[in-house]
C-alpha atoms as a PDB file:
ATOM      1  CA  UNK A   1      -1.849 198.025  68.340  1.00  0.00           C
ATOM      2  CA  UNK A   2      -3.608 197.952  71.752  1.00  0.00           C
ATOM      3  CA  UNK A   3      -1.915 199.752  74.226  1.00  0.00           C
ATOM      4  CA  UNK A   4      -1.587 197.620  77.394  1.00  0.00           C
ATOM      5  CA  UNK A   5      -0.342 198.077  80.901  1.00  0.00           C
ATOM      6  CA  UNK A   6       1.442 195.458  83.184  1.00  0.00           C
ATOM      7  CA  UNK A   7       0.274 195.834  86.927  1.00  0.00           C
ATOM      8  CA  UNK A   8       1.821 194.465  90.066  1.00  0.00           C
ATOM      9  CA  UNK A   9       3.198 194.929  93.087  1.00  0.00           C
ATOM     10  CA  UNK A  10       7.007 195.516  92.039  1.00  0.00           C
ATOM     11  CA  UNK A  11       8.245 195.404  95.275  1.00  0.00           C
ATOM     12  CA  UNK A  12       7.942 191.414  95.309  1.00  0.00           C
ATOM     13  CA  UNK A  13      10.835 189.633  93.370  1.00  0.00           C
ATOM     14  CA  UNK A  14       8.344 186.893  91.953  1.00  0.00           C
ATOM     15  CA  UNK A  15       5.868 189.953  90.277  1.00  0.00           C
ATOM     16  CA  UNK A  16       9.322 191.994  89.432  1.00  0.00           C
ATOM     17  CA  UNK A  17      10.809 189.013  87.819  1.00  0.00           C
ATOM     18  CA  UNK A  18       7.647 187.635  85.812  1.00  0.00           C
ATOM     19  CA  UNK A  19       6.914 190.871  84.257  1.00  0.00           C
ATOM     20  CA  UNK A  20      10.709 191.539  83.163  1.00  0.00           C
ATOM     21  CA  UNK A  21      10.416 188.068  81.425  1.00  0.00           C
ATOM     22  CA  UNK A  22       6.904 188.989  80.139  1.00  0.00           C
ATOM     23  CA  UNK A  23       8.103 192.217  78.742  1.00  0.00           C
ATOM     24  CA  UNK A  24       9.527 190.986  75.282  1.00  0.00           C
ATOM     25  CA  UNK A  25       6.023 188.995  74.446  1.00  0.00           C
ATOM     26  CA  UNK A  26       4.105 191.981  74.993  1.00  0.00           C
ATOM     27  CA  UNK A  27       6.311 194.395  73.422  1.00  0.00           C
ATOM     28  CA  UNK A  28       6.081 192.530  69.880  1.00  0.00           C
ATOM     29  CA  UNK A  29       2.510 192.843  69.923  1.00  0.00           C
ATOM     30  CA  UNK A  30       1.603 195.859  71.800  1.00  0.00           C
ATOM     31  CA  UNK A  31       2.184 199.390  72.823  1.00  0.00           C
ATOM     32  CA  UNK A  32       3.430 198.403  76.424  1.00  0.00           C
ATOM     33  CA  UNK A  33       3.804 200.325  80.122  1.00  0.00           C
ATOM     34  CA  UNK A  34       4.674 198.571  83.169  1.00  0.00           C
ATOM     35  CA  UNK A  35       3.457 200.035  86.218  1.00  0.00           C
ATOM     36  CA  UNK A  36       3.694 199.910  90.042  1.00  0.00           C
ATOM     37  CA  UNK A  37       0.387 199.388  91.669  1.00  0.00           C
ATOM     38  CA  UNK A  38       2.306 201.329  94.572  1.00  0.00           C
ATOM     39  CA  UNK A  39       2.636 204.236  92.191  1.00  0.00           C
ATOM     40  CA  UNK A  40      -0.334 206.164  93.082  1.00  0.00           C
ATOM     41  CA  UNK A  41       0.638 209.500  90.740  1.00  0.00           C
ATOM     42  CA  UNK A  42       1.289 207.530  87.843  1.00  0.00           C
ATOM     43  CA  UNK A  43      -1.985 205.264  88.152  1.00  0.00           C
ATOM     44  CA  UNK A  44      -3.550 208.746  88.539  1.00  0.00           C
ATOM     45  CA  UNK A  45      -2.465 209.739  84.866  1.00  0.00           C
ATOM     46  CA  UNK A  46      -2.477 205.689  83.526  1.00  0.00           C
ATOM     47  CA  UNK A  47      -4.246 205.610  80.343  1.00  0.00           C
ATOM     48  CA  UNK A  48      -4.836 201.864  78.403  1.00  0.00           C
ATOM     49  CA  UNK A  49      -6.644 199.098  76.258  1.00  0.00           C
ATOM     50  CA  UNK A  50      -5.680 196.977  78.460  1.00  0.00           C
ATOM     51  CA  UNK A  51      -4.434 196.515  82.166  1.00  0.00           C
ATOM     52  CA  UNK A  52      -3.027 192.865  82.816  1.00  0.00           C
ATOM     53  CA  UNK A  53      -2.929 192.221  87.237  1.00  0.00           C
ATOM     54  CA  UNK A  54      -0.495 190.282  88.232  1.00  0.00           C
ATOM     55  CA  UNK A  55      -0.821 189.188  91.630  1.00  0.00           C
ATOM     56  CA  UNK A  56      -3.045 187.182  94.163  1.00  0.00           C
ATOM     57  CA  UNK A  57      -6.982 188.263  94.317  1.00  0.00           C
ATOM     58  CA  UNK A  58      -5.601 191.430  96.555  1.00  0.00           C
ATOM     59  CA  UNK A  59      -3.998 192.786  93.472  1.00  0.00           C
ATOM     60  CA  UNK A  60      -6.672 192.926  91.431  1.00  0.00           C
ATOM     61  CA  UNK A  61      -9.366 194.367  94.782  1.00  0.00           C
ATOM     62  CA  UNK A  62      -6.565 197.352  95.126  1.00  0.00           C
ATOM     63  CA  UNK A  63      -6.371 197.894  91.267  1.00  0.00           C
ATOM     64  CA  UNK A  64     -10.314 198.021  91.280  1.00  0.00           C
ATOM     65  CA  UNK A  65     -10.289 201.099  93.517  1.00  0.00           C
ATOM     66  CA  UNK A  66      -7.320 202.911  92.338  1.00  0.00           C
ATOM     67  CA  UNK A  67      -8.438 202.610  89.012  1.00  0.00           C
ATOM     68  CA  UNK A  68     -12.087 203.161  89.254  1.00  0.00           C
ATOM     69  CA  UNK A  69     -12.373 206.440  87.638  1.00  0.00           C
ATOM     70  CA  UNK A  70     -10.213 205.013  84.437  1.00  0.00           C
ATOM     71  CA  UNK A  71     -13.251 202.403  83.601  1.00  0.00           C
ATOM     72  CA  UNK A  72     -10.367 200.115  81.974  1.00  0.00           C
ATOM     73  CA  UNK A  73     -10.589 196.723  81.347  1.00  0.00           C
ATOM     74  CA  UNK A  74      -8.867 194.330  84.060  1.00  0.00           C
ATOM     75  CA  UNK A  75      -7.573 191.063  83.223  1.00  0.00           C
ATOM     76  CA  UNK A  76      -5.829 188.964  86.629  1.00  0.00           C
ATOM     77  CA  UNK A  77      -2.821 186.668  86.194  1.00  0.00           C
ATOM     78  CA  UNK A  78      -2.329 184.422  89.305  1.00  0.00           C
ATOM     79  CA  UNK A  79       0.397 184.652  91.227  1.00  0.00           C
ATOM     80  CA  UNK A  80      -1.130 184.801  94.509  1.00  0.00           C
ATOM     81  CA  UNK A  81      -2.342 182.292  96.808  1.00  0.00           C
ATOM     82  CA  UNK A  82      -6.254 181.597  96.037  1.00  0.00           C
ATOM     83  CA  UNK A  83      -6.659 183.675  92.648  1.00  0.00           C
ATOM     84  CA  UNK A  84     -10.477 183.736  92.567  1.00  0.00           C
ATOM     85  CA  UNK A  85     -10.655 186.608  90.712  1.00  0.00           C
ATOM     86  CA  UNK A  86      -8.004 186.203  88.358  1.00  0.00           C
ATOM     87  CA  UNK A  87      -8.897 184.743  84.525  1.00  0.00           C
ATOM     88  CA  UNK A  88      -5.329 183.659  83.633  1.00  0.00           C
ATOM     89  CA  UNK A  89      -1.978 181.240  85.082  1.00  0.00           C
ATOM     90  CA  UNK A  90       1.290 182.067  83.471  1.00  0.00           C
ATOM     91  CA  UNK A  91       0.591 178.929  81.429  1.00  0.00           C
ATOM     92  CA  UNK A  92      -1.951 180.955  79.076  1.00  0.00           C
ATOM     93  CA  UNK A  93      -0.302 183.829  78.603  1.00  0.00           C
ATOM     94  CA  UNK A  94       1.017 182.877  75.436  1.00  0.00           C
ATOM     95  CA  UNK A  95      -2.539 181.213  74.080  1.00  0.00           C
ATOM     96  CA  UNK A  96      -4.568 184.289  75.159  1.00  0.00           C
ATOM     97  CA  UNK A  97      -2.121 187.460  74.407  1.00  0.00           C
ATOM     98  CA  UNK A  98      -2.725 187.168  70.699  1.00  0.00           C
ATOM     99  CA  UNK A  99      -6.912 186.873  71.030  1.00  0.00           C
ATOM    100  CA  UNK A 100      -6.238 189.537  73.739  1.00  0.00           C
ATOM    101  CA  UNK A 101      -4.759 191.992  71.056  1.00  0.00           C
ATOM    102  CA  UNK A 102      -7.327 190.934  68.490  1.00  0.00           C
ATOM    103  CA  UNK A 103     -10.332 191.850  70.947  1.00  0.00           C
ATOM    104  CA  UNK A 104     -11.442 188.289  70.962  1.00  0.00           C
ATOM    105  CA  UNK A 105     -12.881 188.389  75.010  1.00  0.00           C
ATOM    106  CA  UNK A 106     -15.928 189.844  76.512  1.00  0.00           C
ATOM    107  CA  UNK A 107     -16.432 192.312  78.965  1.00  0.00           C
ATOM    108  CA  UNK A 108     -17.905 191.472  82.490  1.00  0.00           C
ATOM    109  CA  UNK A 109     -18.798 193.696  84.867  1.00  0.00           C
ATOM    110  CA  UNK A 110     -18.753 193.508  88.270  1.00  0.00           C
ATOM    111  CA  UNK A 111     -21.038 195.314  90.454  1.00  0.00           C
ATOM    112  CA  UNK A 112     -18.812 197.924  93.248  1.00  0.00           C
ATOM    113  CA  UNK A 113     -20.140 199.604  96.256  1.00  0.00           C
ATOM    114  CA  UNK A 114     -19.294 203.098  98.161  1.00  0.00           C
ATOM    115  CA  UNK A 115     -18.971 203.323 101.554  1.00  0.00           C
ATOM    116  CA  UNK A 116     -18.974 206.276 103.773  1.00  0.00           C
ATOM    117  CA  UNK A 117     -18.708 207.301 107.297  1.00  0.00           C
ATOM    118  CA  UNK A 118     -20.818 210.079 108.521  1.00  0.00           C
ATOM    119  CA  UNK A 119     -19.758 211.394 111.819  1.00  0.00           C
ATOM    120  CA  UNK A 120     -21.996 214.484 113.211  1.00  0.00           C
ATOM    121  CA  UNK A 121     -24.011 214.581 109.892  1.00  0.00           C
ATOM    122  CA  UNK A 122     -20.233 215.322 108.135  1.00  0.00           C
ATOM    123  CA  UNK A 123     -19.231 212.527 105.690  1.00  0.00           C
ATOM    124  CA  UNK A 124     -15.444 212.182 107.173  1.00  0.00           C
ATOM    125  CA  UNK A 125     -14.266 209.399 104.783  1.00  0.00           C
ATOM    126  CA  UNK A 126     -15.776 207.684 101.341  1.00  0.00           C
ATOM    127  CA  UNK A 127     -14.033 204.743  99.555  1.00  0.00           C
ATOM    128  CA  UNK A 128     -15.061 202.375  96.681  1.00  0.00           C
ATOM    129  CA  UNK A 129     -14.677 198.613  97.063  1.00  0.00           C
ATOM    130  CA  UNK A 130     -15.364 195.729  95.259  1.00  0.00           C
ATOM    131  CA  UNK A 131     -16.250 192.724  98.029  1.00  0.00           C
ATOM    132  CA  UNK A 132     -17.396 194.220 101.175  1.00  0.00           C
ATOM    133  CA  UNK A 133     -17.400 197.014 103.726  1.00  0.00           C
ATOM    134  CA  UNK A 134     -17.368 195.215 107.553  1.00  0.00           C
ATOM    135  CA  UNK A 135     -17.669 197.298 110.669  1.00  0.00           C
ATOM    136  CA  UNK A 136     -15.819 194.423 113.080  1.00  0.00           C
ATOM    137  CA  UNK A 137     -14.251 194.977 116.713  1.00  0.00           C
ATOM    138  CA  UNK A 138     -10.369 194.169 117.233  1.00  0.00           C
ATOM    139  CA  UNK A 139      -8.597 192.273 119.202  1.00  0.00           C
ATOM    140  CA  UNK A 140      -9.136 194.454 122.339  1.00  0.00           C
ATOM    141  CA  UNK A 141     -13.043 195.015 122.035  1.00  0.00           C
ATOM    142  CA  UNK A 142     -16.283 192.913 123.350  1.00  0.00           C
ATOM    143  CA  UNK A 143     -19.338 192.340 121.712  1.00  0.00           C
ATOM    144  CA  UNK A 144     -19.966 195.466 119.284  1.00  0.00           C
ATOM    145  CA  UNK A 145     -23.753 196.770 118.825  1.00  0.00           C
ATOM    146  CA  UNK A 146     -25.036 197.448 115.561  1.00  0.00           C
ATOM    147  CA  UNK A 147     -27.730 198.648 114.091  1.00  0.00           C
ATOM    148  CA  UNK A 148     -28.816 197.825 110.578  1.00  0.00           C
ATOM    149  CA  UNK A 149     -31.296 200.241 108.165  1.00  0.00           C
ATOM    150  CA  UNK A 150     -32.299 199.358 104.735  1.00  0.00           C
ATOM    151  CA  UNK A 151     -33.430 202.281 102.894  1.00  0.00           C
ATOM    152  CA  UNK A 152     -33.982 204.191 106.214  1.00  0.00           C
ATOM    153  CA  UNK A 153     -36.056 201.444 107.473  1.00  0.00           C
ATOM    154  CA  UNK A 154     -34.418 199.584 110.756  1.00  0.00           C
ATOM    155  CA  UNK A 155     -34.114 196.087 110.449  1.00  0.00           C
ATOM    156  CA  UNK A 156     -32.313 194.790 113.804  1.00  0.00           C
ATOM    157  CA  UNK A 157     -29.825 195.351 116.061  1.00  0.00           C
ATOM    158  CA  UNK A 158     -27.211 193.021 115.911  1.00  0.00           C
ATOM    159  CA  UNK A 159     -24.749 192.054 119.366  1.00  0.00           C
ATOM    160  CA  UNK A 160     -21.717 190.590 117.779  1.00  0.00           C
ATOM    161  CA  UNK A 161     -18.411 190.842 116.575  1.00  0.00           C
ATOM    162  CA  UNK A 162     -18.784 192.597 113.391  1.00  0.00           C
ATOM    163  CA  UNK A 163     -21.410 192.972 110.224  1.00  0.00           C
ATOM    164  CA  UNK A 164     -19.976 192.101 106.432  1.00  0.00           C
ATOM    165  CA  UNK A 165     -21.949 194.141 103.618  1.00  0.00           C
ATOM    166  CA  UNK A 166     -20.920 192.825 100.283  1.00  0.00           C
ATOM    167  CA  UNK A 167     -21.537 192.508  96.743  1.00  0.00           C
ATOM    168  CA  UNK A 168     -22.103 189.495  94.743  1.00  0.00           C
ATOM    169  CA  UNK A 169     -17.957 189.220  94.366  1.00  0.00           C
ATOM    170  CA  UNK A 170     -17.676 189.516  98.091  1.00  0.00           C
ATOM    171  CA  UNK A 171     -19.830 186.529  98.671  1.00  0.00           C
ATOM    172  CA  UNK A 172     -16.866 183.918  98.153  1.00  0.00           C
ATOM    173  CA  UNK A 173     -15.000 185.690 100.218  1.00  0.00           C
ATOM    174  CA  UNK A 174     -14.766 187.096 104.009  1.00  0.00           C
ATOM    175  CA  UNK A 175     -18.433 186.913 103.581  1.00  0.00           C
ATOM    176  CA  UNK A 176     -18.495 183.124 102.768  1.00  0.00           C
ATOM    177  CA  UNK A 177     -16.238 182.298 105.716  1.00  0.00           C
ATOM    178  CA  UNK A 178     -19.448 183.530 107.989  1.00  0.00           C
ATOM    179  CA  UNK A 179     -21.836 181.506 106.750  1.00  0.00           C
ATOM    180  CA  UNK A 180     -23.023 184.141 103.816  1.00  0.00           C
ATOM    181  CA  UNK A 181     -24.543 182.647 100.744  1.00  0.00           C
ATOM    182  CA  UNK A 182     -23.533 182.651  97.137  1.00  0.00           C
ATOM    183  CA  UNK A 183     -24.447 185.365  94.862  1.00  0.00           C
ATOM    184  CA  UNK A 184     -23.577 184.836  90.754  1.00  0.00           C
ATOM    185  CA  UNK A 185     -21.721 188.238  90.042  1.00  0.00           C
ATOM    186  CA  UNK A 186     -24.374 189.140  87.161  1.00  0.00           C
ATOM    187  CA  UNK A 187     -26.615 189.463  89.866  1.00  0.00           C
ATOM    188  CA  UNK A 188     -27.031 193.323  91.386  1.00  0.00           C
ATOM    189  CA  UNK A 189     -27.948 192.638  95.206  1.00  0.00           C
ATOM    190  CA  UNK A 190     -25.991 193.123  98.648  1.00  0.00           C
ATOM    191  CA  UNK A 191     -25.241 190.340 101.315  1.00  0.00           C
ATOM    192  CA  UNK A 192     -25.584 190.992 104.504  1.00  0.00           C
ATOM    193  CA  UNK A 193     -23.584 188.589 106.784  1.00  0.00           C
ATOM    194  CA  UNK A 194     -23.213 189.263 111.059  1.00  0.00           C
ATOM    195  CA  UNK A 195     -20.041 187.592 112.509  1.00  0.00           C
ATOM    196  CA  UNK A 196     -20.414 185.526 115.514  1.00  0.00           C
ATOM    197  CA  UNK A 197     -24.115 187.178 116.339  1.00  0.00           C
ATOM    198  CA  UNK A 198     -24.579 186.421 120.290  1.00  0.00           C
ATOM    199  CA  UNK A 199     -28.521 185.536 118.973  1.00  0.00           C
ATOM    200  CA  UNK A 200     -28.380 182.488 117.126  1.00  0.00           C
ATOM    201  CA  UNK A 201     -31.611 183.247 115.135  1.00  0.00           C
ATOM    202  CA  UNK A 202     -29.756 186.498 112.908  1.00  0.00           C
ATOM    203  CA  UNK A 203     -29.454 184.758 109.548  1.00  0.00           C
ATOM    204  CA  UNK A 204     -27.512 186.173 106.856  1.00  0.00           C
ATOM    205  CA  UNK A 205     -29.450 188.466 104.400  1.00  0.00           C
ATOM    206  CA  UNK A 206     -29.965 189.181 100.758  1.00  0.00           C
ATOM    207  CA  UNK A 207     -31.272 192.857  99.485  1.00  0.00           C
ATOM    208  CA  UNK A 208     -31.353 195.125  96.562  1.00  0.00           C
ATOM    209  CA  UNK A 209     -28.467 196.382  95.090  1.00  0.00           C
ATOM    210  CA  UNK A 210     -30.143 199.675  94.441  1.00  0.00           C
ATOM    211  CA  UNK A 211     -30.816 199.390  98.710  1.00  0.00           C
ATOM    212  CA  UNK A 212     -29.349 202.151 100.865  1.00  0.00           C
ATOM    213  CA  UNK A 213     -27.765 200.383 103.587  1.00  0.00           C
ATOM    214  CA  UNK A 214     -26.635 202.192 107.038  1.00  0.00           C
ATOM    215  CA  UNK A 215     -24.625 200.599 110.048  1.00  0.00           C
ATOM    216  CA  UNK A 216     -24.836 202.206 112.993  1.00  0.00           C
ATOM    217  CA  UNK A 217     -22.483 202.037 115.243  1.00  0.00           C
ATOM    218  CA  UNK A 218     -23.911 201.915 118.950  1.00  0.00           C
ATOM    219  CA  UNK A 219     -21.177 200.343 121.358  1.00  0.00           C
ATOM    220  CA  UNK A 220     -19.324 202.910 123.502  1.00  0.00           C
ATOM    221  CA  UNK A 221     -16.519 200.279 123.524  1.00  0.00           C
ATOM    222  CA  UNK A 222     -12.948 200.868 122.032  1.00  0.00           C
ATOM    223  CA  UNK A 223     -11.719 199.176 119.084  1.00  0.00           C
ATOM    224  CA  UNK A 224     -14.069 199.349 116.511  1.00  0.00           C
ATOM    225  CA  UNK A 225     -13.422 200.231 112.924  1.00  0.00           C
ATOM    226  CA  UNK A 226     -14.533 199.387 109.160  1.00  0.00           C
ATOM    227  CA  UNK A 227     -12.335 197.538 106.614  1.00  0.00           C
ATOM    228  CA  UNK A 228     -13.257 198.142 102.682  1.00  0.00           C
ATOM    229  CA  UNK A 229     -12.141 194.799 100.804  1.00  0.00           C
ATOM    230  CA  UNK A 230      -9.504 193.347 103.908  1.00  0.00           C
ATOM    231  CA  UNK A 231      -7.470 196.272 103.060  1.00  0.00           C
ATOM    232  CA  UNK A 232      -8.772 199.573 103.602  1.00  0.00           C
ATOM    233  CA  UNK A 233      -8.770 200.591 107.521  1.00  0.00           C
ATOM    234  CA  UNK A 234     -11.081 203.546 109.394  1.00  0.00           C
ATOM    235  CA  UNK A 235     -11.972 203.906 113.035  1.00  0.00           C
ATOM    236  CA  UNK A 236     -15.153 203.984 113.831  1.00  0.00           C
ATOM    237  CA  UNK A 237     -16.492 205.874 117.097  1.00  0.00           C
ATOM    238  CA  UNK A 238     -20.111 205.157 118.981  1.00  0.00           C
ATOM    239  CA  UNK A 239     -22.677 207.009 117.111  1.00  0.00           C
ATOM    240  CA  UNK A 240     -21.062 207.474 113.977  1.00  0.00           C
ATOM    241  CA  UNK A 241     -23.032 205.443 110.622  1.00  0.00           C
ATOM    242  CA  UNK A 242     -21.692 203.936 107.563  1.00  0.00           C
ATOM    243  CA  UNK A 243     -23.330 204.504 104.754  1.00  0.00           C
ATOM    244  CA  UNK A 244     -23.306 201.897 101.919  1.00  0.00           C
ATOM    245  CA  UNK A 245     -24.519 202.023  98.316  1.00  0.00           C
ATOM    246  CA  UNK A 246     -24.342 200.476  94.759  1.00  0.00           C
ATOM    247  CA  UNK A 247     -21.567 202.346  93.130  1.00  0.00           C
ATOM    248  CA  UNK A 248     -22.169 204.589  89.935  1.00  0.00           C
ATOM    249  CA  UNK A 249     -19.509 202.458  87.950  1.00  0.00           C
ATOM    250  CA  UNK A 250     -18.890 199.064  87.727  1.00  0.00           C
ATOM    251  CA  UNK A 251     -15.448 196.726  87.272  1.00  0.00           C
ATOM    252  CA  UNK A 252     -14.615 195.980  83.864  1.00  0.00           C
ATOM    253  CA  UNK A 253     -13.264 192.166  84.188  1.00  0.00           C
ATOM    254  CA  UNK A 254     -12.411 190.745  80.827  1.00  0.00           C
ATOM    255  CA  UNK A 255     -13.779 187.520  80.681  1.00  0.00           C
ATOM    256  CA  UNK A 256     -12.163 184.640  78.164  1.00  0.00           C
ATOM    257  CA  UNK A 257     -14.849 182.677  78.200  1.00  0.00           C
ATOM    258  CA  UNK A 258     -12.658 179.588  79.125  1.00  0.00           C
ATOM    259  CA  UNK A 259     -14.287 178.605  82.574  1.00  0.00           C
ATOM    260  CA  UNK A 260     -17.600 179.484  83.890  1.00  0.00           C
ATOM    261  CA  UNK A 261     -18.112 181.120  87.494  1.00  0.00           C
ATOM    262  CA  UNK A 262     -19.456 177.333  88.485  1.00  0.00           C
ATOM    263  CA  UNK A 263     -16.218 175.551  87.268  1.00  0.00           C
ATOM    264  CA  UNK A 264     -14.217 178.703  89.557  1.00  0.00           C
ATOM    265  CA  UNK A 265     -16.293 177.605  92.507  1.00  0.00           C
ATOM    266  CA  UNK A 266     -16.004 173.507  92.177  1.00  0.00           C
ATOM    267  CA  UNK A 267     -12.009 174.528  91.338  1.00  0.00           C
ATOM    268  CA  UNK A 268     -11.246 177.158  94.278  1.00  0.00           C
ATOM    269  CA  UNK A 269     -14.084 175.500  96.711  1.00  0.00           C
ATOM    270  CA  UNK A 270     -12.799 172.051  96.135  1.00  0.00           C
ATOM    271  CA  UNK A 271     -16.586 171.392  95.855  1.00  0.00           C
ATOM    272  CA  UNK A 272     -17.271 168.041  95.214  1.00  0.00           C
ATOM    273  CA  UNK A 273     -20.315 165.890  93.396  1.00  0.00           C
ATOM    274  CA  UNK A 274     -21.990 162.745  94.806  1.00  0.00           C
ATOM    275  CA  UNK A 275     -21.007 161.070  97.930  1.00  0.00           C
ATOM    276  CA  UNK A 276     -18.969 157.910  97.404  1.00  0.00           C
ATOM    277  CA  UNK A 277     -22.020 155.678  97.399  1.00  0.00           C
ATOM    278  CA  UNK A 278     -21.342 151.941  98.044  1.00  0.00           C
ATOM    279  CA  UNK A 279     -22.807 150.337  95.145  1.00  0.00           C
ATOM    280  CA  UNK A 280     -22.143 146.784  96.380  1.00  0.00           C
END
């Protein structure tokens, strides 16, 4: 028997009380933990077949990094709000568990990045996401400067109100909302998005994923700091760079092979085909 973990945020009464109905089903065919994603010392120690997320798309970006070293095999269940990420509704639990156990999936794997911040030539903090690293002012800054290397080579400086670096699974998200393009998550390559740039001609970019990338933070104004996948939070002075990079491991996703990444995007994008042509 495969031995599976449920993940989720416990804490919420709709992810507490689907996994305690869950529980029997999963029990009869497998060798079953549940654990709290809040749990950091047991997700430390967590060892699996299986991990099923259940949660919105934020579930599965925090059980990316927390269990990045583990290199096991994710599978989302949506009970969030959007759910781009996740490959299963409540409604197919019962249809997929038993292909699930049997091995009947595929494995795909998501490109992740690192992201440090070097302060006085000392790396002060490192983190692993899975969409994007932004350097972005708050509420109480101006304009921020920026200034963007690719593999140690400067490419511009950028007045605005933040930069988005992110991978091809970043692209449909904070990334998207700026005007970023599309990148297929087989693909290995960085986007490279500015937010509100004050020059009109800084167009979104596309590089290598094997690129070094480096922000450099220039703006003596307050306020400034980097978010890893909407979630993780550092301040980030004048003069200090952050330092992005393909990371060594990927994301194990388990893919059904039920819809294809373009039936997630018409779905989730509410993208539609032809106009409504008058054929009168």
């Amino acid at each position: 028997m495969k031995k599976i973990i449920l993940l989720g945020d416990i804490s919420k009464k709709k992810i507490r009380e689907t996994i305690t109905e869950l529980e029997p089903l999963f029990r009869k065919k497998s060798l079953l933990s549940v654990v709290d994603i809040s749990d950091e010392d047991e997700l430390k120690n967590v060892s699996a077949d299986l991990v099923f997320v259940f949660g919105g798309d934020g579930t599965i970006l925090s059980a990316s990094r927390k269990l990045y070293d583990k290199q096991i095999p994710l599978i989302g269940v949506h009970l969030g709000k959007f759910g781009f990420l996740a490959e299963l509704t409540l409604q197919d639990i019962n249809d997929s568990l038993e292909r699930l156990c049997s091995g009947e999936y595929v494995i795909s794997q998501r490109m992740l990045l690192t992201c440090k911040v070097i302060r006085s030539k000392q790396v002060i903090n490192e983190t692993v996401g899975l969409n994007d690293a932004v350097i972005s002012r708050t509420s109480l800054s101006r304009l921020i400067s920026i200034k963007l290397y690719v593999n140690g080579k400067i490419v511009t400086t950028y007045s605005c109100d933040g930069l988005i670096v992110s991978t091809p699974a970043g692209t449909t998200a904070h990334s998207l909302s700026a005007g970023g393009p599309i990148v297929t998550p087989d693909m290995e390559a960085f986007a490279i998005t500015p937010i509100c740039p004050h020059t009109l001609s800084n167009r979104p970019l596309v590089v290598s994923g094997s690129s070094k990338i480096e922000m450099e933070q220039i703006s003596e104004s307050k306020g400034v700091g980097l978010t890893v996948d909407g979630q993780v939070y550092f301040d980030v002075k004048a003069g200090d760079r952050v330092v992005i990079e393909k990371a060594g491991k990927k994301l194990q996703l388990i893919d059904t092979q039920t819809r294809t990444f373009y039936d997630v995007l018409r779905e989730k994008l509410n993208w539609r085909g032809q106009p409504a042509y008058d054929i009168n």
